[in-house]
C-alpha atoms as a PDB file:
ATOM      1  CA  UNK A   1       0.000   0.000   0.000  1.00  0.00           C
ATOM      2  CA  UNK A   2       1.536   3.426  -0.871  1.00  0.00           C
ATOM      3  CA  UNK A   3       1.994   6.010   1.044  1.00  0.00           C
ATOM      4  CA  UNK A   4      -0.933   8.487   1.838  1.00  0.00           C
ATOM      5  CA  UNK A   5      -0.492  12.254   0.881  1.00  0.00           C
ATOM      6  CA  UNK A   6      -3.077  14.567   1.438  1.00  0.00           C
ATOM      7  CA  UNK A   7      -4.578  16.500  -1.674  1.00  0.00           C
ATOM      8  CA  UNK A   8      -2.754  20.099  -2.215  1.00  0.00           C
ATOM      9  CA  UNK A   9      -4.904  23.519  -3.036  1.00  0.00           C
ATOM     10  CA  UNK A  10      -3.273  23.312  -7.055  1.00  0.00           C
ATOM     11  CA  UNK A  11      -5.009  19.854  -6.839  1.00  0.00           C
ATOM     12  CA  UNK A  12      -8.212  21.003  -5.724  1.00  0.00           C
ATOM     13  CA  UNK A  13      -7.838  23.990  -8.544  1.00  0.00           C
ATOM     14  CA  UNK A  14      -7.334  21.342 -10.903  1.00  0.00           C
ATOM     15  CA  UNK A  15     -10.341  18.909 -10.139  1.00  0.00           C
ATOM     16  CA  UNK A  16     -12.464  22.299 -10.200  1.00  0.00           C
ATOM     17  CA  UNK A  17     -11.224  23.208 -13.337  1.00  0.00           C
ATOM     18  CA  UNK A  18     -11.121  19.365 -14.748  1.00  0.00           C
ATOM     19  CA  UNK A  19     -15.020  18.980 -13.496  1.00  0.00           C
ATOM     20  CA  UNK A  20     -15.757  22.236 -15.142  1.00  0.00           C
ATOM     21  CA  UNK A  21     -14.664  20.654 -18.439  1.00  0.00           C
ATOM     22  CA  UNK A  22     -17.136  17.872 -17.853  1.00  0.00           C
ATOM     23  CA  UNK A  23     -14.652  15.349 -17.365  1.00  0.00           C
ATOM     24  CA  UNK A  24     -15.787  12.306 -14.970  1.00  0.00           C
ATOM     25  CA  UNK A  25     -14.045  11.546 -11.758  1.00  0.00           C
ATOM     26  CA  UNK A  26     -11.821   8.701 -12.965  1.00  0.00           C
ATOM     27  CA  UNK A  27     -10.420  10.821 -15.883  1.00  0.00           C
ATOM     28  CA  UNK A  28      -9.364  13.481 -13.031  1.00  0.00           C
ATOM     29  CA  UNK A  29      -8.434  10.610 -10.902  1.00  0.00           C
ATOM     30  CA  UNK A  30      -5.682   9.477 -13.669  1.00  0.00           C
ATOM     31  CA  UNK A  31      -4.821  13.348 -14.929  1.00  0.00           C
ATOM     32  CA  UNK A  32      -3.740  14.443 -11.419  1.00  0.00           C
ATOM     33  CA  UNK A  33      -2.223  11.033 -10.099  1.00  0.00           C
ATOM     34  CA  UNK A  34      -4.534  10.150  -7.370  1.00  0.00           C
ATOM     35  CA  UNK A  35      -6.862   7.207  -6.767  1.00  0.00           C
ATOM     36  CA  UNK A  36     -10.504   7.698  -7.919  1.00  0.00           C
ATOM     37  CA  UNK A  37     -11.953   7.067  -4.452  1.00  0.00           C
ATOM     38  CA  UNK A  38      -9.876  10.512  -3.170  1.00  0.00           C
ATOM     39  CA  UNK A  39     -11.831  12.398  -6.130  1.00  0.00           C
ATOM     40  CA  UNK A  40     -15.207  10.838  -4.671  1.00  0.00           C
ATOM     41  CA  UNK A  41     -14.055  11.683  -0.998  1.00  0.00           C
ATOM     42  CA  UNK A  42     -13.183  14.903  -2.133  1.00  0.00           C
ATOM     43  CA  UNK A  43     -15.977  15.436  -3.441  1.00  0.00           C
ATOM     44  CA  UNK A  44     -18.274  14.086  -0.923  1.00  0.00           C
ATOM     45  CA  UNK A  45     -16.462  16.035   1.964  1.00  0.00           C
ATOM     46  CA  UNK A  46     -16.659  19.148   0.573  1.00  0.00           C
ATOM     47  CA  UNK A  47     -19.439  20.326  -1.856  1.00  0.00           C
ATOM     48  CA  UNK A  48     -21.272  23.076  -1.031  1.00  0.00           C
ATOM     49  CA  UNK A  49     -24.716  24.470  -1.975  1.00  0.00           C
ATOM     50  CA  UNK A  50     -22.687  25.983  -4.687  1.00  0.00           C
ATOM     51  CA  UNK A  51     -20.955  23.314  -5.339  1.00  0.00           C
ATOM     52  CA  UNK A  52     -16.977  22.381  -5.114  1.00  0.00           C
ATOM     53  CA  UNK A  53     -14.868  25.540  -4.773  1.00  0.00           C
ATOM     54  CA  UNK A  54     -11.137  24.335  -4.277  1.00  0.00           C
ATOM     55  CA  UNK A  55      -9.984  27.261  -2.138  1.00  0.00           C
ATOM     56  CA  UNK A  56     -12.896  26.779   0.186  1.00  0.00           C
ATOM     57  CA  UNK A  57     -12.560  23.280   0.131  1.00  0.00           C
ATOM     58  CA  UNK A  58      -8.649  23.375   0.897  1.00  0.00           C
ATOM     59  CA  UNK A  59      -9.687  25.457   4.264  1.00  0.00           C
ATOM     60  CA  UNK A  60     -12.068  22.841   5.135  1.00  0.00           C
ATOM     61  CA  UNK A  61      -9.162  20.015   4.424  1.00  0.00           C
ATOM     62  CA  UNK A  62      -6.906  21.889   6.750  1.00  0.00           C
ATOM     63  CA  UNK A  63      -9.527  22.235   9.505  1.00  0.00           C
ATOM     64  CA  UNK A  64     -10.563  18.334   9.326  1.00  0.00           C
ATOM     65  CA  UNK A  65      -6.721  17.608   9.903  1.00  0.00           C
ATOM     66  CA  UNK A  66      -6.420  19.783  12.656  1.00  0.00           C
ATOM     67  CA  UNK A  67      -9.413  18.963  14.299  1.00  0.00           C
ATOM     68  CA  UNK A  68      -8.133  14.963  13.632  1.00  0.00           C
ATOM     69  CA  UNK A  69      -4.501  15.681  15.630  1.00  0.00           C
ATOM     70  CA  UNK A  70      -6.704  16.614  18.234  1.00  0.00           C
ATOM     71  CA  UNK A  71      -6.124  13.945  20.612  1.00  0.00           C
ATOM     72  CA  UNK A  72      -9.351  12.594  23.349  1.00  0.00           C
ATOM     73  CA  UNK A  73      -8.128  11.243  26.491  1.00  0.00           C
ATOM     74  CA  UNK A  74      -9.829   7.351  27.509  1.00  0.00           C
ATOM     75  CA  UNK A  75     -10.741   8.882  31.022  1.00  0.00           C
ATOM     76  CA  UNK A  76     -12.313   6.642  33.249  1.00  0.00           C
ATOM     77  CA  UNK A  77     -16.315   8.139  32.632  1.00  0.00           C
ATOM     78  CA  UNK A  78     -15.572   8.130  29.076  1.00  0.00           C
ATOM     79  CA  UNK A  79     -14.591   4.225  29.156  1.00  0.00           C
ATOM     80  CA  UNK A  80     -17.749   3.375  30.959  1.00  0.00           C
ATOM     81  CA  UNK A  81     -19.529   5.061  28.620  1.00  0.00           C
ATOM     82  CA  UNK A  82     -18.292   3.470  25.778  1.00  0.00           C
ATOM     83  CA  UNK A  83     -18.780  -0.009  27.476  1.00  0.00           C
ATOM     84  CA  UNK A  84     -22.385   0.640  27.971  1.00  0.00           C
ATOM     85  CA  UNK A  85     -22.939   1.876  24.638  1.00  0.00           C
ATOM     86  CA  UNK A  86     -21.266  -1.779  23.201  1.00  0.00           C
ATOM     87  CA  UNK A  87     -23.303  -3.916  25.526  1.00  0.00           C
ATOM     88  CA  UNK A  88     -26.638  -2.097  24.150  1.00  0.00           C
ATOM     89  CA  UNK A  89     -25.062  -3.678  20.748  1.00  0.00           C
ATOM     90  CA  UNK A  90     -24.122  -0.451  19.149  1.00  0.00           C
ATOM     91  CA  UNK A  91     -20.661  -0.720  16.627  1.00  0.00           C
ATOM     92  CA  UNK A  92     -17.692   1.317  17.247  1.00  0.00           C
ATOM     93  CA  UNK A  93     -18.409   3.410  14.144  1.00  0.00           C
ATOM     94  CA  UNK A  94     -21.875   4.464  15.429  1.00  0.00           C
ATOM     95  CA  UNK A  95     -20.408   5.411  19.345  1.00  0.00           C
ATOM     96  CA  UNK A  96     -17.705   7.337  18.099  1.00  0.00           C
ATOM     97  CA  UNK A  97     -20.025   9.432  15.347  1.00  0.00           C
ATOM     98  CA  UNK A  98     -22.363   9.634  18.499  1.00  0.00           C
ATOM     99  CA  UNK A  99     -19.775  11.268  20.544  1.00  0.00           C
ATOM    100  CA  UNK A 100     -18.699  13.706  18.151  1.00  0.00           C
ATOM    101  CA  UNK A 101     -22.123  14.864  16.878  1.00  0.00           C
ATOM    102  CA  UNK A 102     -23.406  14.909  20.635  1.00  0.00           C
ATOM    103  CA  UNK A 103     -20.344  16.145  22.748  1.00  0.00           C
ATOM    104  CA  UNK A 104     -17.472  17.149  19.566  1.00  0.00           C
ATOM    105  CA  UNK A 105     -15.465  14.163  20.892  1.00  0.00           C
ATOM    106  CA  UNK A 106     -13.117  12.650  18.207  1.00  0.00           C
ATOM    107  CA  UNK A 107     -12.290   8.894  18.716  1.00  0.00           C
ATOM    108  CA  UNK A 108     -11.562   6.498  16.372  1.00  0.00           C
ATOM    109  CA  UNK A 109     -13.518   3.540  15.865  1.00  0.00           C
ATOM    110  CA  UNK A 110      -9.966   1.809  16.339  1.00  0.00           C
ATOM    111  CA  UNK A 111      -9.421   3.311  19.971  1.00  0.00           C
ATOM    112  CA  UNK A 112     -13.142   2.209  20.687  1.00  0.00           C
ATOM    113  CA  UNK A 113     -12.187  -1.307  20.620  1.00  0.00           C
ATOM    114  CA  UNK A 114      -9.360  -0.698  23.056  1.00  0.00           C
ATOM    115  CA  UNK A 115     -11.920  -1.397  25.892  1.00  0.00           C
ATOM    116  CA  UNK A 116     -13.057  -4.440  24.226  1.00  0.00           C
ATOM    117  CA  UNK A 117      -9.840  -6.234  23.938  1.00  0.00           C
ATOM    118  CA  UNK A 118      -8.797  -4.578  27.618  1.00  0.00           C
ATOM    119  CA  UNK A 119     -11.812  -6.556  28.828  1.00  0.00           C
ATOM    120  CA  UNK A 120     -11.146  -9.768  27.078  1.00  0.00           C
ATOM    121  CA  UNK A 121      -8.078 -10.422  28.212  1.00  0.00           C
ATOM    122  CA  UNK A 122      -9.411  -9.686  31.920  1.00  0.00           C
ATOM    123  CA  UNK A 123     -11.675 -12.641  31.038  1.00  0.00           C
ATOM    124  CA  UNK A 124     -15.073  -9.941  30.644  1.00  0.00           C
ATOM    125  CA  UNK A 125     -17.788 -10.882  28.173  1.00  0.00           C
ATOM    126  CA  UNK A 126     -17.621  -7.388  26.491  1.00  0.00           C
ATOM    127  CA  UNK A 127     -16.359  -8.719  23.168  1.00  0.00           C
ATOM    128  CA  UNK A 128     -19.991 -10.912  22.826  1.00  0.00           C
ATOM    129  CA  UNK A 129     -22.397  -8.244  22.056  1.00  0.00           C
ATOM    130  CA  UNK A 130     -20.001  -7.050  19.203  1.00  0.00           C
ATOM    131  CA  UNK A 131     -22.351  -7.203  16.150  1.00  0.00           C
ATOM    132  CA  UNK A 132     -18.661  -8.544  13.540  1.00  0.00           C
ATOM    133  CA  UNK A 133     -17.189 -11.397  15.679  1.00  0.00           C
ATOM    134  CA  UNK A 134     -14.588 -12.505  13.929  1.00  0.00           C
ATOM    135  CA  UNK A 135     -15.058 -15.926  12.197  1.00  0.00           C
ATOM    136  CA  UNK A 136     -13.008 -18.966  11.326  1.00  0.00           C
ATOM    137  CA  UNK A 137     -11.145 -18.942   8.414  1.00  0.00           C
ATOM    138  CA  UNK A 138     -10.649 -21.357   5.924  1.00  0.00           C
ATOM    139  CA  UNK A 139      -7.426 -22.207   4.533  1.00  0.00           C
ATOM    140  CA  UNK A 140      -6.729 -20.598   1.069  1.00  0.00           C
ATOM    141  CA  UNK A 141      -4.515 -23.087  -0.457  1.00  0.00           C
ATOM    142  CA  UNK A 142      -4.563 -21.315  -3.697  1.00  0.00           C
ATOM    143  CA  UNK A 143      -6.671 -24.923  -5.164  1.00  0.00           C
ATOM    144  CA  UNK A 144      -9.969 -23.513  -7.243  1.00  0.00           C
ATOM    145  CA  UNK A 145     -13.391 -24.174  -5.337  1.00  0.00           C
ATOM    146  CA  UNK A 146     -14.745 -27.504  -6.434  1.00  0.00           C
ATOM    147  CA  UNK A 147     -18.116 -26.543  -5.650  1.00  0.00           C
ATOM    148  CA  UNK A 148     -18.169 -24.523  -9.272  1.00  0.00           C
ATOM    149  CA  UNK A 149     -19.013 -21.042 -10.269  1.00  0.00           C
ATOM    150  CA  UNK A 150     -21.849 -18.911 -11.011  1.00  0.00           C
ATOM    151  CA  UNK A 151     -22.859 -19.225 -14.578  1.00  0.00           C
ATOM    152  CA  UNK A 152     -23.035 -16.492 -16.548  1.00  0.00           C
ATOM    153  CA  UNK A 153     -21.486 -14.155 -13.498  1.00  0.00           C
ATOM    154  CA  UNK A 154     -20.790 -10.106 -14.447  1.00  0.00           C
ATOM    155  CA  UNK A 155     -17.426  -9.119 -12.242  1.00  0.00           C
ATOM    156  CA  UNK A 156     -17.737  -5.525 -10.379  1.00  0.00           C
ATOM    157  CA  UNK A 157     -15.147  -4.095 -12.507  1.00  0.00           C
ATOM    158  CA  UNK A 158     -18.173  -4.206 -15.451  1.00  0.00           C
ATOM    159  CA  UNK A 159     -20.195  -1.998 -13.009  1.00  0.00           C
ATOM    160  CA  UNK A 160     -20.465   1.554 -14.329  1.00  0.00           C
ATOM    161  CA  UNK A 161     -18.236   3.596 -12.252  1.00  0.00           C
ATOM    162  CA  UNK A 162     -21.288   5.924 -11.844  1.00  0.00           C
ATOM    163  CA  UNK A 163     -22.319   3.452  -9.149  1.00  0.00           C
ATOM    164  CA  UNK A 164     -19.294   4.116  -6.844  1.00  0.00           C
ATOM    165  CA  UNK A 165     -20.082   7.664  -7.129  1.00  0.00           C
ATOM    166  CA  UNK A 166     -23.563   7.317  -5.541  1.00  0.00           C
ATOM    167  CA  UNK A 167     -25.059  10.079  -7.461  1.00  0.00           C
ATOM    168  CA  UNK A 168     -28.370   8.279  -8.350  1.00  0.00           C
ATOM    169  CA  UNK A 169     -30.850   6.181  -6.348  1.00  0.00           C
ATOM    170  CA  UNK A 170     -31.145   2.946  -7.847  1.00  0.00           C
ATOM    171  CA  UNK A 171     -27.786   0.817  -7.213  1.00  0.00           C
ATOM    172  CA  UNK A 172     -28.376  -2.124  -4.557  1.00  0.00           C
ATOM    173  CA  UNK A 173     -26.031  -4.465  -2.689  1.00  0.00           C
ATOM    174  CA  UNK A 174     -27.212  -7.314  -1.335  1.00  0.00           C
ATOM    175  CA  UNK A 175     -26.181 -10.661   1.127  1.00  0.00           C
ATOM    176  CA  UNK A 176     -27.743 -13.401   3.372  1.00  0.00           C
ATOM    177  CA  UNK A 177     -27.135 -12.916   6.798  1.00  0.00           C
ATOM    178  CA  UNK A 178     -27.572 -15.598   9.278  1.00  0.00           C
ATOM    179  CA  UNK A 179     -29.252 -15.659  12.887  1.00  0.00           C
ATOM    180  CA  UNK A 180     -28.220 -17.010  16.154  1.00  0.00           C
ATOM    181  CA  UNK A 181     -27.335 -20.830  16.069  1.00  0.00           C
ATOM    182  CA  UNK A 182     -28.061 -20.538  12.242  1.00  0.00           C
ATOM    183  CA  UNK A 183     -32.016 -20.505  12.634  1.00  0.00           C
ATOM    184  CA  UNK A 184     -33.700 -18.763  10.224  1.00  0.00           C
ATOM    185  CA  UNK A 185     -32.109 -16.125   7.720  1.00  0.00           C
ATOM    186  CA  UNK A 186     -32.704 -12.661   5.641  1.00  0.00           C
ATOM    187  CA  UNK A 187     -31.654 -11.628   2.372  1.00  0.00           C
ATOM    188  CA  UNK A 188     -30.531  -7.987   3.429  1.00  0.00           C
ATOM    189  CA  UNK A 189     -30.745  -4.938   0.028  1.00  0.00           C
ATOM    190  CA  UNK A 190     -29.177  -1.814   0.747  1.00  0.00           C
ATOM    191  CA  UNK A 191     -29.520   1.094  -1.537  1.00  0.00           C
ATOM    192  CA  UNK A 192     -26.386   2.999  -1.674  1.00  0.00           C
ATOM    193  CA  UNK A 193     -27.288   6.642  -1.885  1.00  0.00           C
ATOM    194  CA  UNK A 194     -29.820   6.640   0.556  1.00  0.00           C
ATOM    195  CA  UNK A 195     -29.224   3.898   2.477  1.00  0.00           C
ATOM    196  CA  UNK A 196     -32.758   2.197   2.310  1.00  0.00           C
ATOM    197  CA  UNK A 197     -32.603  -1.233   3.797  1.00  0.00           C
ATOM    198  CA  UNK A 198     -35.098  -4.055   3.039  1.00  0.00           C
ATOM    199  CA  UNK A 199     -34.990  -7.119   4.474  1.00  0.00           C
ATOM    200  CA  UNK A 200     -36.979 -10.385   3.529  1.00  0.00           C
ATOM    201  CA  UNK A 201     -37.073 -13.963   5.413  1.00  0.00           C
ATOM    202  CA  UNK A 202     -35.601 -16.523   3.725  1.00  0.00           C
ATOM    203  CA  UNK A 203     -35.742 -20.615   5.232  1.00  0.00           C
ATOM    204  CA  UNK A 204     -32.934 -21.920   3.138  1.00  0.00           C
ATOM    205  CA  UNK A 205     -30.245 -20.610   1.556  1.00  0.00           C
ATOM    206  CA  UNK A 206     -31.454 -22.340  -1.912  1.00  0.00           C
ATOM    207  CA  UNK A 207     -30.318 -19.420  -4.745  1.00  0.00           C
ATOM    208  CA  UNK A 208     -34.418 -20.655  -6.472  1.00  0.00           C
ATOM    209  CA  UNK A 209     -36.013 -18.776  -2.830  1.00  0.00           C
ATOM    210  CA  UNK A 210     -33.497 -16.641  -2.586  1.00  0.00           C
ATOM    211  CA  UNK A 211     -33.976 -15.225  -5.808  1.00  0.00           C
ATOM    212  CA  UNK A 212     -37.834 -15.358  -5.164  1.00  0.00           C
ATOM    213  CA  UNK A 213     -37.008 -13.134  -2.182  1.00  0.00           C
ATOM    214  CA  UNK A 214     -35.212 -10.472  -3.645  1.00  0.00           C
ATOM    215  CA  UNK A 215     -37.621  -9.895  -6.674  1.00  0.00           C
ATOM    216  CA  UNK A 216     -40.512  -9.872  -3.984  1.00  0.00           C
ATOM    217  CA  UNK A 217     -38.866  -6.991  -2.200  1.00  0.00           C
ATOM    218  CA  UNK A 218     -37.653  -4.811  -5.118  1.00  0.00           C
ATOM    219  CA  UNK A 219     -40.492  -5.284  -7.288  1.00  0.00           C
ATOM    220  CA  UNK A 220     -42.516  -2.483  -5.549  1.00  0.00           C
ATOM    221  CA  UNK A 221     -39.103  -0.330  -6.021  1.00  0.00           C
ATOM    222  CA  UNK A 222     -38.591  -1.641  -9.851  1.00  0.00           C
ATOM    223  CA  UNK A 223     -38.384   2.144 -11.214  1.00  0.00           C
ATOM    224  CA  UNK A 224     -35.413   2.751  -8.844  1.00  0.00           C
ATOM    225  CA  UNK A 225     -33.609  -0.533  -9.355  1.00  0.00           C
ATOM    226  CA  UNK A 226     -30.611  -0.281 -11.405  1.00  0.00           C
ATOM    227  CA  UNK A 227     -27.683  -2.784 -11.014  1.00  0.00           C
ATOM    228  CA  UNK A 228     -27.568  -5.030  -7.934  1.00  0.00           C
ATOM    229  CA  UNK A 229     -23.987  -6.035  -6.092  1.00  0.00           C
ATOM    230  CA  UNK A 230     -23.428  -9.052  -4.357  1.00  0.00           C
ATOM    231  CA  UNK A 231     -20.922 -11.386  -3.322  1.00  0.00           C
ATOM    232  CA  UNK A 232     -19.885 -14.651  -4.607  1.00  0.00           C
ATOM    233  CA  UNK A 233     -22.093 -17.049  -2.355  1.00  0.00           C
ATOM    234  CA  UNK A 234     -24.182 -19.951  -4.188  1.00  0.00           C
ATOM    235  CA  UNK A 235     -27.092 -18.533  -3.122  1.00  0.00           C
ATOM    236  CA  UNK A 236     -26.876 -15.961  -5.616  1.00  0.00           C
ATOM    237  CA  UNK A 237     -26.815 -18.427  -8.410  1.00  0.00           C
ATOM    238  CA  UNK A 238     -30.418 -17.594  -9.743  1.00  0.00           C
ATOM    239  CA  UNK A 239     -28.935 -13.880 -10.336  1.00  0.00           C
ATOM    240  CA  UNK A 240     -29.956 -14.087 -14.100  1.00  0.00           C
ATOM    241  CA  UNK A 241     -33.974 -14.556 -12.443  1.00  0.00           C
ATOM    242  CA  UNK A 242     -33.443 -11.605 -10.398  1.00  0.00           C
ATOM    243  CA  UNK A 243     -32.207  -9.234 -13.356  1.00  0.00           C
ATOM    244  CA  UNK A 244     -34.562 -10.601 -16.071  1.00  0.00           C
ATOM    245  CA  UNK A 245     -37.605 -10.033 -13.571  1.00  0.00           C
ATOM    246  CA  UNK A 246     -36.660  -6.493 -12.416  1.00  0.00           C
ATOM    247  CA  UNK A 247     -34.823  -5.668 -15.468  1.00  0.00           C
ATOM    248  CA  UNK A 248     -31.327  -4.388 -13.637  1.00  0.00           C
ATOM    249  CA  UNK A 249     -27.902  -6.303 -14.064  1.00  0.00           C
ATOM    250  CA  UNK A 250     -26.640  -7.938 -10.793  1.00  0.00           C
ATOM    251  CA  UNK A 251     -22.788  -7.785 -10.651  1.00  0.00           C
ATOM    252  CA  UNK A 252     -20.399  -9.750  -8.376  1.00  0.00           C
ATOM    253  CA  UNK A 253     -17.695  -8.451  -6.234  1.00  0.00           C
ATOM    254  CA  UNK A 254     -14.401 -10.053  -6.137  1.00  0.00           C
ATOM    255  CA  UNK A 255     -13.630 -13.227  -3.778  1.00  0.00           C
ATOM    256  CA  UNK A 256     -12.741 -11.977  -0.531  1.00  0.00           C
ATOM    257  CA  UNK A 257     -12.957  -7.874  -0.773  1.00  0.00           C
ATOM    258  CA  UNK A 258     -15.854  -7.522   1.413  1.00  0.00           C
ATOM    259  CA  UNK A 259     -15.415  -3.662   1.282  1.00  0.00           C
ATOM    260  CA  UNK A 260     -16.499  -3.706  -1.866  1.00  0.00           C
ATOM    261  CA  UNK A 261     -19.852  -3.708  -0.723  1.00  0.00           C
ATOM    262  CA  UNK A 262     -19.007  -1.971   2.653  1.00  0.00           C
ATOM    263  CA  UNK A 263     -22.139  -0.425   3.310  1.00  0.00           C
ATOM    264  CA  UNK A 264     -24.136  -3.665   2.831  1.00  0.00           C
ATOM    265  CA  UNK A 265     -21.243  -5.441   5.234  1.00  0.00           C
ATOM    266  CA  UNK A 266     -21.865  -3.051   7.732  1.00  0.00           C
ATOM    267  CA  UNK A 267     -25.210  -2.653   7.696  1.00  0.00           C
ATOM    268  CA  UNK A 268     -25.866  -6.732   8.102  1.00  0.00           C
ATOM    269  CA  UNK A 269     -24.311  -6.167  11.654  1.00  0.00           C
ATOM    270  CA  UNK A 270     -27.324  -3.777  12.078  1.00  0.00           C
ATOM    271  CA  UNK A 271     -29.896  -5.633  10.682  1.00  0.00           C
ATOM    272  CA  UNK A 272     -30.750  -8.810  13.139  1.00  0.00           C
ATOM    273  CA  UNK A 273     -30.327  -6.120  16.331  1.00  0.00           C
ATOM    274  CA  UNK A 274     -32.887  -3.701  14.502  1.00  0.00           C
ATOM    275  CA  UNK A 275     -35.026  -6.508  13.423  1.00  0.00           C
ATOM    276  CA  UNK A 276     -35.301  -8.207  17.271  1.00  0.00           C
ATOM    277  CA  UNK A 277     -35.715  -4.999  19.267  1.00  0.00           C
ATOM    278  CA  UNK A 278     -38.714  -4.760  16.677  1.00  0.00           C
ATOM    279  CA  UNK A 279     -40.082  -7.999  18.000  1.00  0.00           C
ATOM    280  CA  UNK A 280     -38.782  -9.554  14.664  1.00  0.00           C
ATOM    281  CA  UNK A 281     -36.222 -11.966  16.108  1.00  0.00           C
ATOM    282  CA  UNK A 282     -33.537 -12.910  14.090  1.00  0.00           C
ATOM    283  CA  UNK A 283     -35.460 -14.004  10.725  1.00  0.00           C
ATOM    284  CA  UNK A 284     -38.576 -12.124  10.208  1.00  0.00           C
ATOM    285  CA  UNK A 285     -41.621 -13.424  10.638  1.00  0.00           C
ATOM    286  CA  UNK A 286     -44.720 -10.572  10.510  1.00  0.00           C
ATOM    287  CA  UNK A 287     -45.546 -10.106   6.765  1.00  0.00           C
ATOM    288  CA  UNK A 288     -46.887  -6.615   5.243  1.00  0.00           C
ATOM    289  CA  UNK A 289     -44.967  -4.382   8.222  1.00  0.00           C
ATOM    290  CA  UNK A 290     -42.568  -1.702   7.258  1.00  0.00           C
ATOM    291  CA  UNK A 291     -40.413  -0.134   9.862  1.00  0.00           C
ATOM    292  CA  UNK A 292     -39.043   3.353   9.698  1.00  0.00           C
ATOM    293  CA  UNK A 293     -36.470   4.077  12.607  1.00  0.00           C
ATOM    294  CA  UNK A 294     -39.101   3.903  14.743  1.00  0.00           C
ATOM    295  CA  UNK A 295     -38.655   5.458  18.376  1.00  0.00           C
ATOM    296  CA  UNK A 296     -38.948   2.083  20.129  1.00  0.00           C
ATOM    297  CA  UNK A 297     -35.159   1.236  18.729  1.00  0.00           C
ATOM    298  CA  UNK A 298     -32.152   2.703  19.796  1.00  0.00           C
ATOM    299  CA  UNK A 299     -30.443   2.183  17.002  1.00  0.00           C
ATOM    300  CA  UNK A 300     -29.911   5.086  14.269  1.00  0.00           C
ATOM    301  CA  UNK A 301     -33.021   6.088  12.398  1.00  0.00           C
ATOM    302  CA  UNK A 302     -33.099   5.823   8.336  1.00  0.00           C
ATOM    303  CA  UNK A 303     -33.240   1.831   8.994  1.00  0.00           C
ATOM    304  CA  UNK A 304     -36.525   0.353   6.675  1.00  0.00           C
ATOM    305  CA  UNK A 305     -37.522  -2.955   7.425  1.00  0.00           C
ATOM    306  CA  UNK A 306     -39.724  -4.324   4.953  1.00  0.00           C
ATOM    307  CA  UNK A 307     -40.622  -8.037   5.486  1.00  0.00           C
ATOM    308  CA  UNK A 308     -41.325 -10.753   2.485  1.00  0.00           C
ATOM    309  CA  UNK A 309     -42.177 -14.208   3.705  1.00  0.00           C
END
């Protein structure tokens, strides 16, 4: 990995001007020598209502990184805090955003799990009501799967870059996620611009009911369904049912880079907590309810539950 080095006001002047000229964010990417996710970043961080001005946006740059050498102290209140916050099931990424929009405390979600591994080692039971436990591994000996391959599969790097931009509603990642002691199990779609989750019960992980799953939850959202990214589990076999029936292209990340679909990843840690402090339990069972944040949860609102059985 190279080293990091933080965009420079002539940069900034040139993605203004570059942008200006209608050129897309990989072409300005490639013309000033920086990664295409910096442009998005960039771009993300610091339009305005008048969109990206470099100088202003260099002053904003400068004020992040000051703001980030800024260094919070693990005081003793501020540790219980944080171990109260994990054992009502929140991640480390939501306490820390808590703390800063609430109290203008910067922690990283790194530091966070100081606590965690502080308690672990003291023989605590912290570490269980982490949402990502860390899993078994297999062994990669570098032999291909002898289970086969999808058919007929469409890699990410076909996606149109527009997708990673998330400039449009309409582009969908989706995955299976398990509940406790592997009963029951939900086929989780997250819409990447506005983070709209749906989430439909599924009793096997067949790819046939999967795929009758997903089309039952995006049908109703067919005019805003666009491409669909998922990862390379069998279940997702039937993916050439799922496009055909809601006319979008489903494309697969690569083995093993679950940040390609970060936001889905992420969100799946969310899910089975949202969906049993609705009374759901982990696989959901109520048909016809949709859930908006509702006040009854403590976790973060913008969370839609919409249940297919």
């Amino acid at each position: 990995m190279g080293t990091y080095h933080p965009l420079t006001e002539y940069q900034r002047y040139q993605i203004y001007v570059l942008r200006k000229a209608g050129h897309d964010q990989q072409t300005i990417a490639t013309t000033i020598e920086v990664s295409s996710s910096t442009i998005s970043r960039e771009l993300r961080r610091h339009r305005g209502q008048r969109g990206y001005r470099p100088h202003q946006a260099h002053q904003k740059a400068l004020v992040r990184r000051r703001q980030k050498a800024q260094v919070t102290k693990m005081r003793p209140a501020l540790v219980e805090r944080i171990e109260a916050d994990l054992r009502q099931e929140w991640s480390p990424e939501q306490i820390a955003g808590r703390l800063e929009a609430a109290e203008g405390l910067r922690l990283s979600a790194e530091r966070i799990y100081q606590p965690i591994r502080a308690d672990r080692q003291l023989g605590g039971t912290l570490s269980r009501h982490r949402r990502h436990r860390q899993k078994k591994r297999k062994k990669r000996s570098g032999k291909p799967d002898a289970r086969g391959q999808i058919k007929d599969r469409l890699s990410i790097d076909q996606r149109p870059a527009l997708v990673e931009e998330k400039s449009r509603i309409g582009d969908w990642e989706i995955d299976r996620v398990m509940g406790r002691k592997r009963q029951g199990a939900l086929v989780s779609l997250f819409e990447r611009r506005s983070r709209y989750t749906l989430l439909g019960k599924v009793t096997s992980k067949q790819a046939e009911e999967v795929a009758d799953t997903t089309v039952e939850l995006l049908t109703p959202h067919k005019a805003h369904t666009e491409t669909i990214t998922a990862d390379n589990g069998k279940e997702f076999a039937a993916h050439a049912t799922i496009g055909q029936a809601l006319d979008a292209t489903v494309y697969f990340a690569h083995p093993y880079h679950a940040w390609e679909r970060g936001l889905n990843e992420n969100t799946n840690g969310l899910s089975p907590v949202c969906a049993q402090r609705h009374g759901l339990g982990y696989a959901v069972r109520e048909a016809g309810a949709t859930y908006y944040g509702s006040a009854q949860s403590s976790a973060p609102k913008g969370l839609g539950i919409s249940n297919a059985t």
